[in-house]
C-alpha atoms as a PDB file:
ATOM      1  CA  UNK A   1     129.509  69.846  92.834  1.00  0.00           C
ATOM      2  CA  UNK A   2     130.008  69.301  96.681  1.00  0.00           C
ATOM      3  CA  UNK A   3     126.252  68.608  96.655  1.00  0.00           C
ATOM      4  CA  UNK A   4     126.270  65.698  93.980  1.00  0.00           C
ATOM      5  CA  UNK A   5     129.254  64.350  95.723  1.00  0.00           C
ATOM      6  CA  UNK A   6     127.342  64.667  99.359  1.00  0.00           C
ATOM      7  CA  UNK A   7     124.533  62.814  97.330  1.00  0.00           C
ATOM      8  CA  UNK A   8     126.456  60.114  96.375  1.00  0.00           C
ATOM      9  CA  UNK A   9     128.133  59.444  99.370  1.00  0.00           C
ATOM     10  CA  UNK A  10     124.807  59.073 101.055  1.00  0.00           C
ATOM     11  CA  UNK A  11     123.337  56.989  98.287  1.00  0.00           C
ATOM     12  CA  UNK A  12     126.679  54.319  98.511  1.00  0.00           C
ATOM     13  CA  UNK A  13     125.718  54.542 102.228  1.00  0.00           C
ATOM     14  CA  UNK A  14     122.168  53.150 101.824  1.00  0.00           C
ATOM     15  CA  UNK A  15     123.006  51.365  99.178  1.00  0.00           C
ATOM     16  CA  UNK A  16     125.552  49.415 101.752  1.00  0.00           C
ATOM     17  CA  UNK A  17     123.062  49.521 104.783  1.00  0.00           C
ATOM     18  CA  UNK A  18     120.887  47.473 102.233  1.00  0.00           C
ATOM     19  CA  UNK A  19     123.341  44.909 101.531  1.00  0.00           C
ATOM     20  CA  UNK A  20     124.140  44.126 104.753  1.00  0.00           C
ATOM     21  CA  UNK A  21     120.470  44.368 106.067  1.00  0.00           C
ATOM     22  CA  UNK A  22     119.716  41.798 103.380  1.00  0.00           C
ATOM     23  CA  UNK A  23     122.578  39.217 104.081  1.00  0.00           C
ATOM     24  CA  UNK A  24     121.861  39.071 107.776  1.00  0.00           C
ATOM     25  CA  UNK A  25     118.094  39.211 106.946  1.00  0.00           C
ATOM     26  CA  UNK A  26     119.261  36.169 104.698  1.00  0.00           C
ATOM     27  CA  UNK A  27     121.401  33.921 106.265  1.00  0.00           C
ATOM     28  CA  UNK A  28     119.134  34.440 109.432  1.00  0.00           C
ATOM     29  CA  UNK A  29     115.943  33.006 108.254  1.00  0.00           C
ATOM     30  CA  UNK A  30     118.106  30.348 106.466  1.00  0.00           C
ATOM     31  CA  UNK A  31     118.255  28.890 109.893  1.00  0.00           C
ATOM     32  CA  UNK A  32     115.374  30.066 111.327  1.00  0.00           C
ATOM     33  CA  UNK A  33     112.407  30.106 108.828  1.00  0.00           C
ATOM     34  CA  UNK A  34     109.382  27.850 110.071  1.00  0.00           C
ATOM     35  CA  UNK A  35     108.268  24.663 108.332  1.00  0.00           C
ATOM     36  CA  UNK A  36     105.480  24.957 105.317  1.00  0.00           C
ATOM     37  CA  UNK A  37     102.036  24.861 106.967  1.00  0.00           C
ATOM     38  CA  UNK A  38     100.280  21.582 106.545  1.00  0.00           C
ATOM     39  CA  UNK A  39      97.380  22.816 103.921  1.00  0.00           C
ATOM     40  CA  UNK A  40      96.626  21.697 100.599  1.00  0.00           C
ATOM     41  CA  UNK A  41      95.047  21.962  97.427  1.00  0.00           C
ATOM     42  CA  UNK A  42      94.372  20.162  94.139  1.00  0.00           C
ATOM     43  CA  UNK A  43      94.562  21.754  90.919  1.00  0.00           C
ATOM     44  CA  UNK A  44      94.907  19.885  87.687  1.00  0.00           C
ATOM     45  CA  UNK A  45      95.567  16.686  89.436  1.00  0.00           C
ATOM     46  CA  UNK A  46      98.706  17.937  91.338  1.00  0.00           C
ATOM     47  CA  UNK A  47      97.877  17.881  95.392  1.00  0.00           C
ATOM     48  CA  UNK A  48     100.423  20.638  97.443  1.00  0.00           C
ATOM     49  CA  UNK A  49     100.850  22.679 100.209  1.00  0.00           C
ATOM     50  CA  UNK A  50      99.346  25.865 100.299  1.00  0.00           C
ATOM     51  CA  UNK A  51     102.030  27.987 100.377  1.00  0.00           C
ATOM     52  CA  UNK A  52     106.379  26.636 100.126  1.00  0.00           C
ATOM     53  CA  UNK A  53     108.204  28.982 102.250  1.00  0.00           C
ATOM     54  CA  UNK A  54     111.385  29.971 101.342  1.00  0.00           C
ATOM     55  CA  UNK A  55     113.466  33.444 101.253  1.00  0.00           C
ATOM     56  CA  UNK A  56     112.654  35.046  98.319  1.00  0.00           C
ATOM     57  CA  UNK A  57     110.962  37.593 100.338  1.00  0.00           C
ATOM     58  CA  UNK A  58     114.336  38.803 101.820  1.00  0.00           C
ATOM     59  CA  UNK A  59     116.029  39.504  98.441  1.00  0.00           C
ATOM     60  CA  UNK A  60     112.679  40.771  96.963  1.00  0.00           C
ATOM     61  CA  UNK A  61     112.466  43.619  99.427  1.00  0.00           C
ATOM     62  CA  UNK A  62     116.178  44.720  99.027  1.00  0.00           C
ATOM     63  CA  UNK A  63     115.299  44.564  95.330  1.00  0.00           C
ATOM     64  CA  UNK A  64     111.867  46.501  95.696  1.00  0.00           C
ATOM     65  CA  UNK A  65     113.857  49.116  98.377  1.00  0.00           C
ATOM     66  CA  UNK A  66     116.895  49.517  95.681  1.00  0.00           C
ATOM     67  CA  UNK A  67     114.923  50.548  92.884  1.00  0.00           C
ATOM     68  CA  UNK A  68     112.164  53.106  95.142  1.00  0.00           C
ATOM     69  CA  UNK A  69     114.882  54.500  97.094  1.00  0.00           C
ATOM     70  CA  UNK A  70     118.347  54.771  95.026  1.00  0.00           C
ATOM     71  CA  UNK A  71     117.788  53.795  91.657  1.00  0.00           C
ATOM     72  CA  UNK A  72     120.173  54.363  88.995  1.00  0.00           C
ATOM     73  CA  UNK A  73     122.839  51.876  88.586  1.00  0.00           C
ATOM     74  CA  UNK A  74     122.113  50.888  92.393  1.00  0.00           C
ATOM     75  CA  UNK A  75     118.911  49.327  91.051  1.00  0.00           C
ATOM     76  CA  UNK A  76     120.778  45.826  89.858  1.00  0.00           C
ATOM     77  CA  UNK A  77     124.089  46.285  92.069  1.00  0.00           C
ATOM     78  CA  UNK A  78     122.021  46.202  95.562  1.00  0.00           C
ATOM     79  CA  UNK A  79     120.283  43.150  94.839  1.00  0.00           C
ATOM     80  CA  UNK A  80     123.012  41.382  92.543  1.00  0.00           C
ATOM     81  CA  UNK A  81     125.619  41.779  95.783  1.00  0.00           C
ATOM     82  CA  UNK A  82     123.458  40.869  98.289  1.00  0.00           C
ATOM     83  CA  UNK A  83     122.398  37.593  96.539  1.00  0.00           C
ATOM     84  CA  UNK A  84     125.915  36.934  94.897  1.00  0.00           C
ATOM     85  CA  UNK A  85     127.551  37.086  99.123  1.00  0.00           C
ATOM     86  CA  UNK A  86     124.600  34.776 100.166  1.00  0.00           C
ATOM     87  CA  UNK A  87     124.495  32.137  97.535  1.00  0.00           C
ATOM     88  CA  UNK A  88     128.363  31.616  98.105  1.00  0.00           C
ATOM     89  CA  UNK A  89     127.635  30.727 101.924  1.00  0.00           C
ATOM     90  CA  UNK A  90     123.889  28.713 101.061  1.00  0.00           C
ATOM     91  CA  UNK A  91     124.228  27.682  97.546  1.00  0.00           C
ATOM     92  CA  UNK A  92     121.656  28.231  94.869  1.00  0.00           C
ATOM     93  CA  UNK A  93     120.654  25.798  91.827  1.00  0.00           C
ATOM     94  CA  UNK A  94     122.034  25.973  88.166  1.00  0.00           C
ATOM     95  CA  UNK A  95     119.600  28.388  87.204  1.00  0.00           C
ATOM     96  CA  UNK A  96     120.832  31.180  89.409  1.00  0.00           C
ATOM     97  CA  UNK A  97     121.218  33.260  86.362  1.00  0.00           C
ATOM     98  CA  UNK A  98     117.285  33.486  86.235  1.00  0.00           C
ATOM     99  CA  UNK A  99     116.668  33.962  89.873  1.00  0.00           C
ATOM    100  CA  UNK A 100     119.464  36.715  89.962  1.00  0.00           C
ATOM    101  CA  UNK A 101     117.749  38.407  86.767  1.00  0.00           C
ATOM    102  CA  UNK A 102     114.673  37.933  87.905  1.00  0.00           C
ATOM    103  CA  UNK A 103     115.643  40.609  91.239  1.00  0.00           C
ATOM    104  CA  UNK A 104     117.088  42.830  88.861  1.00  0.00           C
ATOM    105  CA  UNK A 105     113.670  42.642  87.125  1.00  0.00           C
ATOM    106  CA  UNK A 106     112.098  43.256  90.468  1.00  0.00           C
ATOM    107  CA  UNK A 107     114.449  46.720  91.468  1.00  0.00           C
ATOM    108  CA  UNK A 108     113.893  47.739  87.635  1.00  0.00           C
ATOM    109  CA  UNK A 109     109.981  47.618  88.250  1.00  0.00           C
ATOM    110  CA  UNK A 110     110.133  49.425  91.500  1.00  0.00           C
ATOM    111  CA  UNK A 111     112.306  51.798  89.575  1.00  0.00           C
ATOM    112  CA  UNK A 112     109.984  52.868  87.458  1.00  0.00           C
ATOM    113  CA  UNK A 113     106.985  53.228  90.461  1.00  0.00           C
ATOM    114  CA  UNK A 114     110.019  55.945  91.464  1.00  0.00           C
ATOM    115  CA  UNK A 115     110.209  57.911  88.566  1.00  0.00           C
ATOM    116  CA  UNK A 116     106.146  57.788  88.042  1.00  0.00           C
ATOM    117  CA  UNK A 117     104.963  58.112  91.782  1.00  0.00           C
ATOM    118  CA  UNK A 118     106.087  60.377  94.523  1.00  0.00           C
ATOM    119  CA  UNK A 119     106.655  58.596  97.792  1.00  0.00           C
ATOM    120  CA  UNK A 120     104.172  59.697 100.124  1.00  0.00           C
ATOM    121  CA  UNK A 121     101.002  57.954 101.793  1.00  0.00           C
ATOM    122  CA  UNK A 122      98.464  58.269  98.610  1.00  0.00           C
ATOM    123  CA  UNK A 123     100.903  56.443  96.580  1.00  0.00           C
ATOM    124  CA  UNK A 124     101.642  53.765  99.316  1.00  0.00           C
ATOM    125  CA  UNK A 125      98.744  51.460  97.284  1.00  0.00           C
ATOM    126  CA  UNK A 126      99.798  51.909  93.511  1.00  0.00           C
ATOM    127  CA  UNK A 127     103.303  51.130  94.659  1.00  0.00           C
ATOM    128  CA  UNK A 128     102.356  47.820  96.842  1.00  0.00           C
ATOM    129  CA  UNK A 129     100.338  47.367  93.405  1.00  0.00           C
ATOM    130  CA  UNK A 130     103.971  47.085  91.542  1.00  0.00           C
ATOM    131  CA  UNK A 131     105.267  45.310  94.036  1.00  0.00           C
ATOM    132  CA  UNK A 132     102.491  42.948  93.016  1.00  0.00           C
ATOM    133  CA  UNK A 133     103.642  43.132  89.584  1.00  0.00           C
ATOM    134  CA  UNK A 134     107.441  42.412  89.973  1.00  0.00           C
ATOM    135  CA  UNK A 135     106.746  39.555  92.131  1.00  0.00           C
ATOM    136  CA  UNK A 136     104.304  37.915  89.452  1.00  0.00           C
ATOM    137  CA  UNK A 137     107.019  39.107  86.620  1.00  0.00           C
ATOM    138  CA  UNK A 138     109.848  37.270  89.081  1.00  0.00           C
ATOM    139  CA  UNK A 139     107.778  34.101  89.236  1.00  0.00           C
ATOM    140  CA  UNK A 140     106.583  33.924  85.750  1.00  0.00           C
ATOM    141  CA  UNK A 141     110.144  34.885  84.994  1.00  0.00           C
ATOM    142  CA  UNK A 142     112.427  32.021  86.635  1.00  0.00           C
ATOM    143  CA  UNK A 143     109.971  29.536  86.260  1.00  0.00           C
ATOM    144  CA  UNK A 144     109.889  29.841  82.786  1.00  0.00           C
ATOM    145  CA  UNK A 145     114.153  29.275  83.386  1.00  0.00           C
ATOM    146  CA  UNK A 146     112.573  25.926  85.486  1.00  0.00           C
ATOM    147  CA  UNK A 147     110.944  24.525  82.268  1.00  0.00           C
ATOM    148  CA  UNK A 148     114.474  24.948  80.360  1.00  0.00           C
ATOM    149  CA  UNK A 149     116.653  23.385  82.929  1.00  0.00           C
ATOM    150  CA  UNK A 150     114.510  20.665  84.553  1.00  0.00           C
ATOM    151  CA  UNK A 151     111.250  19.767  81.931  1.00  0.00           C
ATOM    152  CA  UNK A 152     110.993  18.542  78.455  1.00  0.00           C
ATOM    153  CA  UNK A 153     110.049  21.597  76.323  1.00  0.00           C
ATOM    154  CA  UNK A 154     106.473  20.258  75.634  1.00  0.00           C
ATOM    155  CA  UNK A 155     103.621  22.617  76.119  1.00  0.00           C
ATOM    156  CA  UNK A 156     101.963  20.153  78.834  1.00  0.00           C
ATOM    157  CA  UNK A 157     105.564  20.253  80.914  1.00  0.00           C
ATOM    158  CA  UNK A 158     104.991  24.123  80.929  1.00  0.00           C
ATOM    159  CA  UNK A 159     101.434  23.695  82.410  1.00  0.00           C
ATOM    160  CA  UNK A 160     102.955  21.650  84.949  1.00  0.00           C
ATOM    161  CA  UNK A 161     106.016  23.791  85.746  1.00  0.00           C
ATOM    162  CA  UNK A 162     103.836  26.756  86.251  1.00  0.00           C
ATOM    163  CA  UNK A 163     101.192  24.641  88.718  1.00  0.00           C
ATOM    164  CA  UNK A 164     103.658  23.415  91.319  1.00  0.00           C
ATOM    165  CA  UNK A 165     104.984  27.112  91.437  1.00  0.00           C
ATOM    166  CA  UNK A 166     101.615  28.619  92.299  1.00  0.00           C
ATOM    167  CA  UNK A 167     102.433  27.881  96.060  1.00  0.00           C
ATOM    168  CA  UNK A 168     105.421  29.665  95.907  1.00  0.00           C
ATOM    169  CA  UNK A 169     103.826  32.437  93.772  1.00  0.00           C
ATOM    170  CA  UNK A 170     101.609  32.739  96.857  1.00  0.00           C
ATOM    171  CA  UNK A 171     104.025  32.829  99.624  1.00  0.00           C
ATOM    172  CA  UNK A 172     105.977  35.603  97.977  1.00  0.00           C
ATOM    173  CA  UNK A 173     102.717  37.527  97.299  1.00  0.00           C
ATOM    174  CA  UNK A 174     102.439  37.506 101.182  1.00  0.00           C
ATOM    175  CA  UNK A 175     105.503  37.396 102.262  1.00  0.00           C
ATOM    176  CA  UNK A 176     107.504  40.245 100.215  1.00  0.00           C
ATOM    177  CA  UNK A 177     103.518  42.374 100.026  1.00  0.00           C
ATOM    178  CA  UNK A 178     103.199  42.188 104.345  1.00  0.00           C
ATOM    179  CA  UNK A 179     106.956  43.323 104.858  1.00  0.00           C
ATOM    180  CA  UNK A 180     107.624  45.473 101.764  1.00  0.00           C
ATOM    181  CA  UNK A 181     104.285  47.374 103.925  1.00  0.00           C
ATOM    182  CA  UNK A 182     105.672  47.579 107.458  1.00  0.00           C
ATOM    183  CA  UNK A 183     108.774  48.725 106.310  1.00  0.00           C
ATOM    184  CA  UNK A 184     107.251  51.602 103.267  1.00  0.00           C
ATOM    185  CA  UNK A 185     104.785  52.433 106.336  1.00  0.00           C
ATOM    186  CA  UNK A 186     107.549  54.394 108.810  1.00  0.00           C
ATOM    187  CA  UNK A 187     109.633  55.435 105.468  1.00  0.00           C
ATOM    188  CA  UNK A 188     107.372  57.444 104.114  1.00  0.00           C
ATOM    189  CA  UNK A 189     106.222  58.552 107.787  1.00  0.00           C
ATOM    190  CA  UNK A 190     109.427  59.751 108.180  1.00  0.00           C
ATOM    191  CA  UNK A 191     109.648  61.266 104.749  1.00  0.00           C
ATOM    192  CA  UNK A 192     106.535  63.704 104.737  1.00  0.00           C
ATOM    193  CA  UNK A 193     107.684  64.851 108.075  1.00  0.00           C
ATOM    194  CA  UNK A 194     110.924  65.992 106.785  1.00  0.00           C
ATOM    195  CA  UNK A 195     113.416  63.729 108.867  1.00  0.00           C
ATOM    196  CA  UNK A 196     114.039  61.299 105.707  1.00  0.00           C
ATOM    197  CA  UNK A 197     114.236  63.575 103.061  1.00  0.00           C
ATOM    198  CA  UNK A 198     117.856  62.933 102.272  1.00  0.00           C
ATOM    199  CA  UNK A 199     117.194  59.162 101.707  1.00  0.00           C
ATOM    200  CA  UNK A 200     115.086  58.912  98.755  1.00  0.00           C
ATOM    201  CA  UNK A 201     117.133  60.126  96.182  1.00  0.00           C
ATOM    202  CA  UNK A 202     116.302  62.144  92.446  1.00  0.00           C
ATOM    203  CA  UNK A 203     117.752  60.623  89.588  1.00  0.00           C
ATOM    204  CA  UNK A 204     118.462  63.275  87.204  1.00  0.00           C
ATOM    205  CA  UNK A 205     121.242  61.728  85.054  1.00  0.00           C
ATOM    206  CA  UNK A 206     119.732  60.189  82.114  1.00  0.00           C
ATOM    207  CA  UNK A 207     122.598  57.713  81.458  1.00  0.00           C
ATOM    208  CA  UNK A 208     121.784  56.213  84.469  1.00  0.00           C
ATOM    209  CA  UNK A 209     118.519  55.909  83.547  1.00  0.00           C
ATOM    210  CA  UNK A 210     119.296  54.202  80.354  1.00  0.00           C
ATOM    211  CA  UNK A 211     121.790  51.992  81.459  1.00  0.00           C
ATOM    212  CA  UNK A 212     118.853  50.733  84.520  1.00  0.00           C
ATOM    213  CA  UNK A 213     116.387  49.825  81.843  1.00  0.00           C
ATOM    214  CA  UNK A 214     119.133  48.178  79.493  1.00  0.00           C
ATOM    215  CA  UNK A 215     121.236  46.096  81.600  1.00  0.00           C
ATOM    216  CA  UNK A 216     118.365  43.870  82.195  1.00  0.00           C
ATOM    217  CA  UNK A 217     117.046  43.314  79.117  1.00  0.00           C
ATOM    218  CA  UNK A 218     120.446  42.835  77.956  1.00  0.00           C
ATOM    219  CA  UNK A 219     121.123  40.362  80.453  1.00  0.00           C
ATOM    220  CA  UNK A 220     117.837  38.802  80.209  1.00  0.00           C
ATOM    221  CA  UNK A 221     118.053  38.042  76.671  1.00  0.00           C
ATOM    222  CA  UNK A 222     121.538  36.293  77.286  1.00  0.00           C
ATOM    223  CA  UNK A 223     120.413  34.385  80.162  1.00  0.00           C
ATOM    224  CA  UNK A 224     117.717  32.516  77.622  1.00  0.00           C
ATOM    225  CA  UNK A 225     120.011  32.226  74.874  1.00  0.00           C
ATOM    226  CA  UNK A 226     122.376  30.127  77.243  1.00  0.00           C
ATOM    227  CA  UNK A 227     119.700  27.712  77.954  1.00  0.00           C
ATOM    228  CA  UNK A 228     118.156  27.101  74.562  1.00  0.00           C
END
């Protein structure tokens, strides 16, 4: 008992480190992030930058580092907070309820890297390889909540939607893929050398488990029925 409550005392403790990590990380770049990098490309007639930088990356890392560390009901809470705080002081658009969805998504896709892959150095690839995944689920997820709110629902609109995302896409491909490594590097350093053992946390409750894959597909489901 005095174990599980140790536990989750440390797990609130991350849980909070993360939060606050990623609303500094946040409203820091907000301020500070550099201007898009003058290269461009054509594709189906549309010419534009290279990459559109913006802070996804931020959020997307507390996402991936709520689901591979904590998981559980931290996996949406983390990311959900540290967004909800932020968006009060920056703003978002009216389709927040895609973009905040689409982190849960994110955390629920690390999640499951957690319960399939140990953390050590061998696994370091397949789990940049789901980060991978959750970023192209995020993008094909809230850009699909783009074509609702700001397109005519005509097949050729959707096209369209989807090509002036791609350089987006690719800046949180980099972005979130280049930091989620730096930072996964000295975790699981750490880890197989015994001095962060306590920090990635076993999830052994299976309502927790249910209620991490549920919520979002719950939620999910009611953020498209809003919009159609």
């Amino acid at each position: 008992m005095i174990e599980k409550l140790l536990e989750e005392k440390n797990r609130i403790l991350v849980a909070i480190t993360l939060i606050i990590f990623g609303i500094i990380g946040r409203l820091s770049f907000y301020k500070f992030l550099p201007s898009t990098p003058p290269i461009y490309f054509t594709l189906n007639g549309i010419t534009q930058p290279l990459f559109m930088m913006d802070l996804f990356f931020v959020i997307a890392i507390v996402s991936l580092l709520s689901g591979l560390l904590l998981g559980g009901y931290y996996t949406f809470m983390v990311p959900v907070a540290t967004i909800m705080i932020t968006d009060i002081i920056i703003g978002n658009t009216y389709i927040f309820l895609f973009t905040w969805s689409g982190f849960i998504l994110i955390s629920v896709i690390a999640y499951s890297a957690k319960n399939r892959y140990e953390l050590k150095t061998r696994s370091i690839p397949i789990i940049a390889g789901m980060g991978i995944l959750s970023i192209l689920a995020y993008d094909i997820w809230t850009n699909f909540g783009c074509w609702l709110g700001w397109y005519p629902h005509t097949f050729n609109a959707l096209i369209v939607c989807y090509t002036v995302a791609i350089p987006f896409m690719l800046w949180h491909l980099l972005s979130t893929t280049l930091t989620l490594t730096i930072i996964l590097v000295p975790i699981v350093y750490l880890k197989e050398h015994y001095s962060l053992q306590t920090i990635v946390f076993t999830n052994k409750s299976p309502l927790r488990k249910i209620v991490t894959v549920t919520v979002p597909s719950v939620l999910m489901t009611l953020v498209v029925s809003l919009f159609i």
